[in-house]
N, C-alpha and C. Protein backbone atom coordinates (compact mmCIF):
# COMPACT_ATOMS: atom_id res chain seq x y z
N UNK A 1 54.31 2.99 -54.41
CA UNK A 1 54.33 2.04 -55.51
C UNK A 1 55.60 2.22 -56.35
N UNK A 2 55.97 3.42 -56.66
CA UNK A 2 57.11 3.74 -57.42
C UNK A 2 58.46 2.87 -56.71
N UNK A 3 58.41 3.31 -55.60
CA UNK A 3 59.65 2.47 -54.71
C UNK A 3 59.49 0.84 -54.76
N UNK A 4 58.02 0.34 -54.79
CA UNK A 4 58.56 -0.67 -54.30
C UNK A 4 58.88 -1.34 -55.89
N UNK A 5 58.63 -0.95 -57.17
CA UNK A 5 58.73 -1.35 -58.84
C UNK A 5 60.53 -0.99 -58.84
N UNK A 6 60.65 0.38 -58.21
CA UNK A 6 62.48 0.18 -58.65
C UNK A 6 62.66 -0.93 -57.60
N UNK A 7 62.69 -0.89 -56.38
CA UNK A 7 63.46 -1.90 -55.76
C UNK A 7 63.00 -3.23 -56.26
N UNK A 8 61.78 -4.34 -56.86
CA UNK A 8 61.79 -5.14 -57.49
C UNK A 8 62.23 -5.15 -58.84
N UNK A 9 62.76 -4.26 -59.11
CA UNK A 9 63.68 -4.33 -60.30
C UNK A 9 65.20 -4.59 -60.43
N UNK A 10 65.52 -3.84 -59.03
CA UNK A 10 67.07 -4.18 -58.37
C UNK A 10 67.06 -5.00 -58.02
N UNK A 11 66.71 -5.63 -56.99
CA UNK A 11 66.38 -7.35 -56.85
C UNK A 11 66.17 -8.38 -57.88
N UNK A 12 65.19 -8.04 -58.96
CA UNK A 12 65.53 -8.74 -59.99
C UNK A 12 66.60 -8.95 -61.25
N UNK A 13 67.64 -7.55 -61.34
CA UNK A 13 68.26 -7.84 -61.76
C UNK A 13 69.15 -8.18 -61.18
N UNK A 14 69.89 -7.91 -59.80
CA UNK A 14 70.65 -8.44 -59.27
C UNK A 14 70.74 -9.90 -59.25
N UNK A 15 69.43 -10.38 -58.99
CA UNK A 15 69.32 -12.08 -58.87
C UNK A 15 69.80 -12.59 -60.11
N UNK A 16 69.49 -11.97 -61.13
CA UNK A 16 69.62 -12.77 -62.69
C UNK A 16 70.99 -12.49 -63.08
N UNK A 17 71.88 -11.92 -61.99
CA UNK A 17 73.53 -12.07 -62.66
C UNK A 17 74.04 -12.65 -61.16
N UNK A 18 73.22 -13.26 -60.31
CA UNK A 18 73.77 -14.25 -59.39
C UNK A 18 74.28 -15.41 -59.93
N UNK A 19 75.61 -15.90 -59.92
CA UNK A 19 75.82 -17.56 -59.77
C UNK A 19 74.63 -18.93 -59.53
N UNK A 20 74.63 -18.40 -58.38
CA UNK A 20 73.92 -19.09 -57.97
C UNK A 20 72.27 -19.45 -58.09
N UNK A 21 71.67 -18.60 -58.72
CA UNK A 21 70.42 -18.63 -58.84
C UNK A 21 70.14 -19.41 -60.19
N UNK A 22 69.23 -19.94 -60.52
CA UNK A 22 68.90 -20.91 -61.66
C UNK A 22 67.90 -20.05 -62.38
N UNK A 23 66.91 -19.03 -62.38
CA UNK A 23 65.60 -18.78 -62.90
C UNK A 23 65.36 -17.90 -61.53
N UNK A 24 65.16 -16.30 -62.72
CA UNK A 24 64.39 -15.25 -61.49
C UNK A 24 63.05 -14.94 -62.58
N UNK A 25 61.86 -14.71 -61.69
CA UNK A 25 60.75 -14.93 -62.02
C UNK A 25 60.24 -13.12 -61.88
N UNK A 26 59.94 -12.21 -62.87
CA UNK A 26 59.77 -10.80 -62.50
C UNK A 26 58.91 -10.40 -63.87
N UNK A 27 57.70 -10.07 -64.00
CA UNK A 27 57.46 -9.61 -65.30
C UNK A 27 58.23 -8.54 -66.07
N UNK A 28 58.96 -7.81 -65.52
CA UNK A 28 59.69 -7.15 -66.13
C UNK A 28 60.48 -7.31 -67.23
N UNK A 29 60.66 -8.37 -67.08
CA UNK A 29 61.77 -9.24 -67.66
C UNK A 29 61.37 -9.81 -69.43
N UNK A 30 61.60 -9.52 -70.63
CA UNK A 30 60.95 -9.80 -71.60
C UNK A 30 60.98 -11.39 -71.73
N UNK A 31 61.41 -12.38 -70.82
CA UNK A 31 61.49 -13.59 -71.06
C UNK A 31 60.12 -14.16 -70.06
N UNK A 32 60.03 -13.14 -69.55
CA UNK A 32 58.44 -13.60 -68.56
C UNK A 32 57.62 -14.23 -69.13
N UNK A 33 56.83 -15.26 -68.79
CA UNK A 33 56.02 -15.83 -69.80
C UNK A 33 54.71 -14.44 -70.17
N UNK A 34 54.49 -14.02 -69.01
CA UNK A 34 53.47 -13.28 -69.13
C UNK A 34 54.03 -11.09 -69.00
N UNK A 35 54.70 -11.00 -69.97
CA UNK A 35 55.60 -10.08 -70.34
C UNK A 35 54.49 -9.10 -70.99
N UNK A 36 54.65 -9.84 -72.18
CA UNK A 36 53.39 -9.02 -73.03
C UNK A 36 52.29 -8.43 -72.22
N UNK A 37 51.42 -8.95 -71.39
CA UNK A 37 50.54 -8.72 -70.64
C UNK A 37 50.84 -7.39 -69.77
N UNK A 38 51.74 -8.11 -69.53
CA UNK A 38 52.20 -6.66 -67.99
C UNK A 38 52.53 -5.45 -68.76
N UNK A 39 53.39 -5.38 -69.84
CA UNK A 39 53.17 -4.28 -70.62
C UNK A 39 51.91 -3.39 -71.02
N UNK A 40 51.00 -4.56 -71.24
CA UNK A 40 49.60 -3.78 -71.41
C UNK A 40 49.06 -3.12 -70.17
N UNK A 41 48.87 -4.06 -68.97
CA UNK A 41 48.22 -3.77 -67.79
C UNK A 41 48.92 -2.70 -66.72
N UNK A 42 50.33 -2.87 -67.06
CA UNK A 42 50.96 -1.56 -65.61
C UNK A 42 51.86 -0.81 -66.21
N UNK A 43 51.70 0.16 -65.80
CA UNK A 43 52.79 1.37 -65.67
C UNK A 43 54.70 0.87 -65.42
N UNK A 44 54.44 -0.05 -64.47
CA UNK A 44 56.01 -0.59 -64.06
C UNK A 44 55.36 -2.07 -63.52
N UNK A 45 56.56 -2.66 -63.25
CA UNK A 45 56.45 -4.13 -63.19
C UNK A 45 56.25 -4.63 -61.94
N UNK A 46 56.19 -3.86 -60.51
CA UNK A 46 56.22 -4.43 -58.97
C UNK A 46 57.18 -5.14 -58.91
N UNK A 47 56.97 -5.57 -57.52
CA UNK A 47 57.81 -5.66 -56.56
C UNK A 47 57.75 -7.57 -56.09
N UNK A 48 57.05 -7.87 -56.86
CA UNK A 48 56.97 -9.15 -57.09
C UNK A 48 58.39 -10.00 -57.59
N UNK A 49 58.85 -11.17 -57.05
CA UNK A 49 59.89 -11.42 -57.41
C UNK A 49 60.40 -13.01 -56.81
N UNK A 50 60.47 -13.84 -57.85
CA UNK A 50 60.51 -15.36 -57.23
C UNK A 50 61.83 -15.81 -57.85
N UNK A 51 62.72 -16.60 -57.62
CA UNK A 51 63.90 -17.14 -58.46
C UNK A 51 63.61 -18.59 -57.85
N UNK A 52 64.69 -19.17 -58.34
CA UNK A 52 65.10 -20.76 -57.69
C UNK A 52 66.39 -20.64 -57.97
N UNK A 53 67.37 -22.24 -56.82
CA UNK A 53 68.20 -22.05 -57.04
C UNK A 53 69.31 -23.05 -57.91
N UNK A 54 70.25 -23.06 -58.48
CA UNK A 54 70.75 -24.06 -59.01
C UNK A 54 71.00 -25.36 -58.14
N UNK A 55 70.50 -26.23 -58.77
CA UNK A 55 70.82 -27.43 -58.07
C UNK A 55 69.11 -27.91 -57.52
N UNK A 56 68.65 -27.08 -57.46
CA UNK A 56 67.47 -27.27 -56.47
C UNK A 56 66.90 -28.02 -55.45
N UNK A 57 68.51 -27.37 -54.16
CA UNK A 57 68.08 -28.28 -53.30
C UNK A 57 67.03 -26.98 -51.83
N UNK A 58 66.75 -28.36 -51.26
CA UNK A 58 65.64 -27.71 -50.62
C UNK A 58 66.34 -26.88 -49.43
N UNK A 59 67.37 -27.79 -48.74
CA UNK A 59 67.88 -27.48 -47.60
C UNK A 59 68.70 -26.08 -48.18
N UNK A 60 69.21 -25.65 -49.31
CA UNK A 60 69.67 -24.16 -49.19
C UNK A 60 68.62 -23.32 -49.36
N UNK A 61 67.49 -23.53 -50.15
CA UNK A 61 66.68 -22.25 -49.70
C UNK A 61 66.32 -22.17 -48.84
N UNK A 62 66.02 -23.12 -47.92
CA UNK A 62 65.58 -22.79 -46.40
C UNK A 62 66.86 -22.39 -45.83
N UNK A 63 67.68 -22.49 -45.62
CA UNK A 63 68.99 -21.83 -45.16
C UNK A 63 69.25 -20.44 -45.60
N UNK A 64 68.72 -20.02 -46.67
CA UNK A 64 68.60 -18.48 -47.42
C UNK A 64 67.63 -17.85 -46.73
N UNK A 65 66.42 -18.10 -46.04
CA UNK A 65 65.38 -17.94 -45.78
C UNK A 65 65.59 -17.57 -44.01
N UNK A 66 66.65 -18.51 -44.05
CA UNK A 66 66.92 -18.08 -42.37
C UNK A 66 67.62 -17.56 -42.06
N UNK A 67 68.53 -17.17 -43.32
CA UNK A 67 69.15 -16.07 -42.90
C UNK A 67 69.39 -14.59 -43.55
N UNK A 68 67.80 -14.71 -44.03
CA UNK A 68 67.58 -13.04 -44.25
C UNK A 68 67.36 -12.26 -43.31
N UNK A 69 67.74 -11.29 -42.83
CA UNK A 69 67.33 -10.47 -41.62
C UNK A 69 66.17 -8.90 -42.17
N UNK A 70 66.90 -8.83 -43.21
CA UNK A 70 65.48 -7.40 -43.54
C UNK A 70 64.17 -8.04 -44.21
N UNK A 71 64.16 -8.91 -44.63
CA UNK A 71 63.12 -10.01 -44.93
C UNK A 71 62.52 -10.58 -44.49
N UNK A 72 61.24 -10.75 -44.27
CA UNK A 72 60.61 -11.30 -42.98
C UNK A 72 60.02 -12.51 -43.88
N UNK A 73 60.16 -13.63 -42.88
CA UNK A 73 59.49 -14.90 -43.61
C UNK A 73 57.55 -15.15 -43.51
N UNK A 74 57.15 -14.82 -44.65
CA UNK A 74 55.23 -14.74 -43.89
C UNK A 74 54.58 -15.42 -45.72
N UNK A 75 53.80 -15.63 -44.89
CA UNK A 75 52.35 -16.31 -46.74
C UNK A 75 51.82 -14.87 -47.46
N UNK A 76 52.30 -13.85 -46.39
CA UNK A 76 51.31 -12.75 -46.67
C UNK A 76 52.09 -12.23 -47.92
N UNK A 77 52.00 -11.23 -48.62
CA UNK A 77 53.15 -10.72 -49.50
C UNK A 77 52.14 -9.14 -49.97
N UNK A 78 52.96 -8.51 -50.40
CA UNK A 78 52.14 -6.82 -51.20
C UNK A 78 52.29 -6.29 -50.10
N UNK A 79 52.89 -5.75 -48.48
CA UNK A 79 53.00 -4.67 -48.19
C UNK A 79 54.11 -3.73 -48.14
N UNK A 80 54.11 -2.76 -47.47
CA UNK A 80 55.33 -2.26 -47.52
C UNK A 80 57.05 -2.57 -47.01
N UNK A 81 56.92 -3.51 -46.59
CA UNK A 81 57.85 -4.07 -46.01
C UNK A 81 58.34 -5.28 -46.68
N UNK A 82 59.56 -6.14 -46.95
CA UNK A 82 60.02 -6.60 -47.56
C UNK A 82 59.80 -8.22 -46.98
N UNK A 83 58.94 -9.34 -47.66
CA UNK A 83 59.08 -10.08 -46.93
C UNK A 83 59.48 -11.48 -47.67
N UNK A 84 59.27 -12.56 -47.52
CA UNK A 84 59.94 -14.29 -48.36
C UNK A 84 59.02 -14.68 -47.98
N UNK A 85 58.72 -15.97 -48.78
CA UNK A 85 58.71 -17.35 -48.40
C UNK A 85 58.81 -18.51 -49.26
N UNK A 86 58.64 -19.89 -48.76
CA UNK A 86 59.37 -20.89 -49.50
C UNK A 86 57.08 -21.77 -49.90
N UNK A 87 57.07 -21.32 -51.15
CA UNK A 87 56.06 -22.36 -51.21
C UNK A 87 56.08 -23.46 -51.47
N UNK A 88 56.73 -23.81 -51.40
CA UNK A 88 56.74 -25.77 -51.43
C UNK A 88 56.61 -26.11 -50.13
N UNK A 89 56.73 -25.39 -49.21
CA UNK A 89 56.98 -25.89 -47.53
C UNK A 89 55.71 -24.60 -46.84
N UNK A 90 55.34 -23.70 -47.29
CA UNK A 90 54.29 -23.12 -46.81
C UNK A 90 52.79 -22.82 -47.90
N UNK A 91 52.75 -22.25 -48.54
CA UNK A 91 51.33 -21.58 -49.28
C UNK A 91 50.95 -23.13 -50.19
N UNK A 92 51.74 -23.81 -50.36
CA UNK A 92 51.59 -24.74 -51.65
C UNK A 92 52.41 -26.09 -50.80
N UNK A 93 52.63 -26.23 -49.63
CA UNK A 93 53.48 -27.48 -48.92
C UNK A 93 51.82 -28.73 -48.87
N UNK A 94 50.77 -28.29 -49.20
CA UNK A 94 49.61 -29.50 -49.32
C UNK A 94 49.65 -29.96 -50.79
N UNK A 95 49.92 -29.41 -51.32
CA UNK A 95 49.83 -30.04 -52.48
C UNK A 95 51.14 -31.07 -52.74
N UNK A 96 50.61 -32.46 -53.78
CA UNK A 96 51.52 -33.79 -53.73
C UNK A 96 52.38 -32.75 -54.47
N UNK A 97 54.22 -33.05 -54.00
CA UNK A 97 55.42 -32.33 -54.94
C UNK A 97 55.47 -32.47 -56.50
N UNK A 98 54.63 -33.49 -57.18
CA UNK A 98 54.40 -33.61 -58.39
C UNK A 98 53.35 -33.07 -58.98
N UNK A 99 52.47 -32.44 -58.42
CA UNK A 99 51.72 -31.40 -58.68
C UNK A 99 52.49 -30.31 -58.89
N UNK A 100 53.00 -29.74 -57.52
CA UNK A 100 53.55 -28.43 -57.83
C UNK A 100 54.52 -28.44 -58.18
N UNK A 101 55.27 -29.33 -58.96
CA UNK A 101 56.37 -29.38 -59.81
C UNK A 101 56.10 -28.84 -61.23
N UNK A 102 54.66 -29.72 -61.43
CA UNK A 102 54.56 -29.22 -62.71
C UNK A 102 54.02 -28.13 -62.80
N UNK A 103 53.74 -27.06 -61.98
CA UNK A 103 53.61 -25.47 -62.18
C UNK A 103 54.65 -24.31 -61.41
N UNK A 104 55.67 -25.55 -61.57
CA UNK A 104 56.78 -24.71 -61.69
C UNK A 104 57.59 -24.56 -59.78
N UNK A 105 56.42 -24.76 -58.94
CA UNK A 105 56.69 -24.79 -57.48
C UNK A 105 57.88 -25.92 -57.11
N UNK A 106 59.07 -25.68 -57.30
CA UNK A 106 60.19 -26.27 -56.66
C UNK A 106 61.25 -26.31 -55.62
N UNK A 107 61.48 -27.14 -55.05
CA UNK A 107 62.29 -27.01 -53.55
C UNK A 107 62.64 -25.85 -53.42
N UNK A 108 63.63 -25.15 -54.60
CA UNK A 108 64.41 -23.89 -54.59
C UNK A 108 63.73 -22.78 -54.67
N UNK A 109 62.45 -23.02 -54.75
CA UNK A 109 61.68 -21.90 -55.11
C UNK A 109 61.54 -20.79 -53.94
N UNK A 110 61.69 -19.08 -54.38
CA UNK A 110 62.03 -19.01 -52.99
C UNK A 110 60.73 -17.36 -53.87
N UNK A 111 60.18 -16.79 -52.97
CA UNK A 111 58.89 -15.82 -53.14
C UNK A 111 59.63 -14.77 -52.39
N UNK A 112 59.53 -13.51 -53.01
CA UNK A 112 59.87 -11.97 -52.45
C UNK A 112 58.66 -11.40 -52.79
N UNK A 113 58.20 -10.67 -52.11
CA UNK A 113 57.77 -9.44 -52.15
C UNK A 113 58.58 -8.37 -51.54
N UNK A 114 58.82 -7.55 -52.38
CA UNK A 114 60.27 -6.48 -52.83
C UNK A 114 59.29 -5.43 -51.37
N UNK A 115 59.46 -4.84 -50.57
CA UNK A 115 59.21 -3.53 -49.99
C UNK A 115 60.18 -2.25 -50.33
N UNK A 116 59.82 -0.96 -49.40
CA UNK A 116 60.39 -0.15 -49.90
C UNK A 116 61.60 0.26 -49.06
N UNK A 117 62.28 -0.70 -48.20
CA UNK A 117 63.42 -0.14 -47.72
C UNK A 117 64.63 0.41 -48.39
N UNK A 118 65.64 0.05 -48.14
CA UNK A 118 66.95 0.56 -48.70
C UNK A 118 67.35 -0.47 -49.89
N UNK A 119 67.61 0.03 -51.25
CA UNK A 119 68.11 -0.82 -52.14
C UNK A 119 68.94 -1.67 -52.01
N UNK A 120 69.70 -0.85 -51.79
CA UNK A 120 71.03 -1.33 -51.25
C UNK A 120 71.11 -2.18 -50.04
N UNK A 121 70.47 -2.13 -48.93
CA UNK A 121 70.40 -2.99 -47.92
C UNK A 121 69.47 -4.25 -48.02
N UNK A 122 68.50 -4.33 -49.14
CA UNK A 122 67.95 -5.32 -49.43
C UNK A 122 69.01 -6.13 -50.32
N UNK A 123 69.76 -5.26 -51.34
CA UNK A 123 70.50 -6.15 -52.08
C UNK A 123 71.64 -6.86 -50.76
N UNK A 124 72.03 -6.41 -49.80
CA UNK A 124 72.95 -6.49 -49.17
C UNK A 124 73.01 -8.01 -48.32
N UNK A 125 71.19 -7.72 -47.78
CA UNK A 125 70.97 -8.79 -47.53
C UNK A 125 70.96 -9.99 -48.28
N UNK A 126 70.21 -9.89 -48.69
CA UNK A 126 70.02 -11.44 -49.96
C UNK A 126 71.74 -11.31 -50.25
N UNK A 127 72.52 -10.80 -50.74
CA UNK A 127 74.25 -11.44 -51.11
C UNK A 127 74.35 -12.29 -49.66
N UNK A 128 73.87 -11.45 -48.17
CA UNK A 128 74.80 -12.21 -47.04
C UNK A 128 74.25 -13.77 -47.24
N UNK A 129 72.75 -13.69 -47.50
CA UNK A 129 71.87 -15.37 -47.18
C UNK A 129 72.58 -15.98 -48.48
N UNK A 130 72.76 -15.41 -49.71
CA UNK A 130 73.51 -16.31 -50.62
C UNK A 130 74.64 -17.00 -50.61
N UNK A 131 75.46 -16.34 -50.02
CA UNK A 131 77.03 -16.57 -49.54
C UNK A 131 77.03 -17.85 -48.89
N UNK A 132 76.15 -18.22 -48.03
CA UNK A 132 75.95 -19.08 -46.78
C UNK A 132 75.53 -21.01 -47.65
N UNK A 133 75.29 -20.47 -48.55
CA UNK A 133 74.98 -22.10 -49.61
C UNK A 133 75.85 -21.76 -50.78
């Protein structure tokens, strides 16, 4: 657990001084909507970790998505291993886009669950899939 709260912390801050990213989503973060809370309830913040991207188009997060290699693309998320996915097109792709617009589910929307590999090689990855849009 300890590993996978620092590495969703490196990931989240890394994302939030990306260019390119519009909104990273991490309770850690005192702008979280639900900040206060997580303070009460955990020890550290997990490994949980969603952004979107500027512009919010659909075709680059799926292009980010395909080309993560330590990231595995699945609905599943919380194990030890580092994985994505895009809910507008999988966990939440039934619902009308004006639904999940208004809770925030947008093209760019892209889902991590942080695992405990290499910091550094997770950050490494996500720069290569960013580079590419």
């Amino acid at each position: 657990m300890q590993r996978h709260c620092e590495n969703g912390r490196a990931i989240a801050e890394f994302l939030s001084s990306h260019p390119k990213i519009d909104n990273v989503y991490w309770p850690g973060f005192k702008t979280h909507p639900n900040h206060n809370i997580a303070v009460k309830q955990m020890k550290d913040f997990g490994g949980m970790v969603s952004f979107t991207l500027k512009g919010n188009n659909y075709k680059d997060a799926i292009e980010i998505l395909e080309n993560l290699s330590i990231f595995t693309l699945a609905e599943s998320l919380g194990g030890v291993e580092s994985l994505c996915g895009h809910p507008a097109s999988m966990s939440h792709g039934s619902i009308p886009k004006k639904e999940r617009e208004k809770v925030g589910v947008i093209y760019s929307l892209i889902r991590l669950s942080i695992g405990i590999e290499s910091e550094k090689d997770l950050i490494k990855d996500l720069e290569k899939a960013l580079k590419l849009v």
